[in-house]
Protein backbone atom coordinates (compact mmCIF):
# COMPACT_ATOMS: atom_id res chain seq x y z
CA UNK A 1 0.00 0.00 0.00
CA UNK A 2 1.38 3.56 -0.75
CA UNK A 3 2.31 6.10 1.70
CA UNK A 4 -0.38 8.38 0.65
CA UNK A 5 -3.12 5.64 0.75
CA UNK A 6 -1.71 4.42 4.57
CA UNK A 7 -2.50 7.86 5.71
CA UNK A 8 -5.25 8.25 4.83
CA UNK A 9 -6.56 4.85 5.63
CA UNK A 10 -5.49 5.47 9.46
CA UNK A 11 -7.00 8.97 9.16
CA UNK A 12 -10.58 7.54 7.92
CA UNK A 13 -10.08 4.56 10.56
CA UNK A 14 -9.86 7.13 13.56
CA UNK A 15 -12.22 10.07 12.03
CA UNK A 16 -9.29 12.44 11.99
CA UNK A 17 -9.63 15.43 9.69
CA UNK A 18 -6.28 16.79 8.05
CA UNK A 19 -6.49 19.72 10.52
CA UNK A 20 -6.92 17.09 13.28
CA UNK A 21 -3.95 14.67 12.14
CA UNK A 22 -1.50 17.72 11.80
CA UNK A 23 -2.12 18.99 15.15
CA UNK A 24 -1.62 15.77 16.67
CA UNK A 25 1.21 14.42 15.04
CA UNK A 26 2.79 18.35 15.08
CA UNK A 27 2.51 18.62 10.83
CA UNK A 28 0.85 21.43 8.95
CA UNK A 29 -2.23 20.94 6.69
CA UNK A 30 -0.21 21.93 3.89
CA UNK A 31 2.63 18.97 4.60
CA UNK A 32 -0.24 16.40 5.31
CA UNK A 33 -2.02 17.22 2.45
CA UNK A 34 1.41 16.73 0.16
CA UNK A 35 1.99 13.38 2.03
CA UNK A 36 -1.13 11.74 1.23
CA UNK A 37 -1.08 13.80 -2.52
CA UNK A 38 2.14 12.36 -3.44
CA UNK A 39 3.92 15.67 -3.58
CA UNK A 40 6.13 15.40 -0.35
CA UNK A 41 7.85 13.13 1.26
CA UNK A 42 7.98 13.70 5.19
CA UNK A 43 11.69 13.67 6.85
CA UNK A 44 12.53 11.37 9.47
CA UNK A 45 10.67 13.92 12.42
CA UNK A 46 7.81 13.92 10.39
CA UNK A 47 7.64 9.81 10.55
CA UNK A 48 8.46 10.04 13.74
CA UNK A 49 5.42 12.47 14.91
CA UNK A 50 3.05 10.70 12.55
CA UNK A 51 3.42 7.32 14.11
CA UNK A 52 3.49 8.69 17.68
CA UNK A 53 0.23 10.40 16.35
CA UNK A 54 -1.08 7.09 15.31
CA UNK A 55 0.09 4.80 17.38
CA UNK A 56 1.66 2.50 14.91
CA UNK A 57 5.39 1.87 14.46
CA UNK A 58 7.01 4.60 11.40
CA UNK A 59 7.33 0.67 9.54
CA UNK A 60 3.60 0.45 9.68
CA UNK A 61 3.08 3.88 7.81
CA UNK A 62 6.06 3.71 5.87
CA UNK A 63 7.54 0.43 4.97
CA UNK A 64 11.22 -0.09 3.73
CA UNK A 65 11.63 -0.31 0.10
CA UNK A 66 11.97 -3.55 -1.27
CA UNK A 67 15.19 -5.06 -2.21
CA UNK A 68 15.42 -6.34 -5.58
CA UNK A 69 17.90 -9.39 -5.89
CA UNK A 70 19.22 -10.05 -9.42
C-alpha cells in the first residue's frame, strides 16, 4: 500500500480530519495534504510524529523499500 493511501486509511479509521492529524502528530495541513497527494515526502521527524500520532510503528506507515535481488 502507498504512503499516501496508509494515511489516509489510518485517518478515515480514527475520524481524523487533516487539521486534526496535523495537530496531533505536530505537521501542517499543507505537509499532510502533500503526504497523502504524493507531492512530499515527510523527513525522518515527520515519521516520527506521525506514528506517535497514530500509534503504529514509522514501519507500519512507511515500509522499507523492497530489495530487488538479481
Amino acid at each position: 500500500m502507498k504512503v499516501s493511501n496508509r494515511l489516509r486509511v489510518l485517518r478515515a479509521e480514527r475520524r481524523w480530519s487533516q487539521m486534526e492529524t496535523g495537530r496531533r502528530a505536530r505537521v501542517s495541513t499543507n505537509r499532510l495534504w502533500r503526504f497523502e497527494n504524493g507531492y512530499a515526502e515527510p523527513t525522518a521527524e515527520e515519521r516520527d510524529r506521525l506514528a506517535r500520532a497514530f500509534r503504529v510503528s514509522v514501519e507500519d506507515i512507511f515500509p522499507a523499500p523492497e530489495h530487488v535481488t538479481s
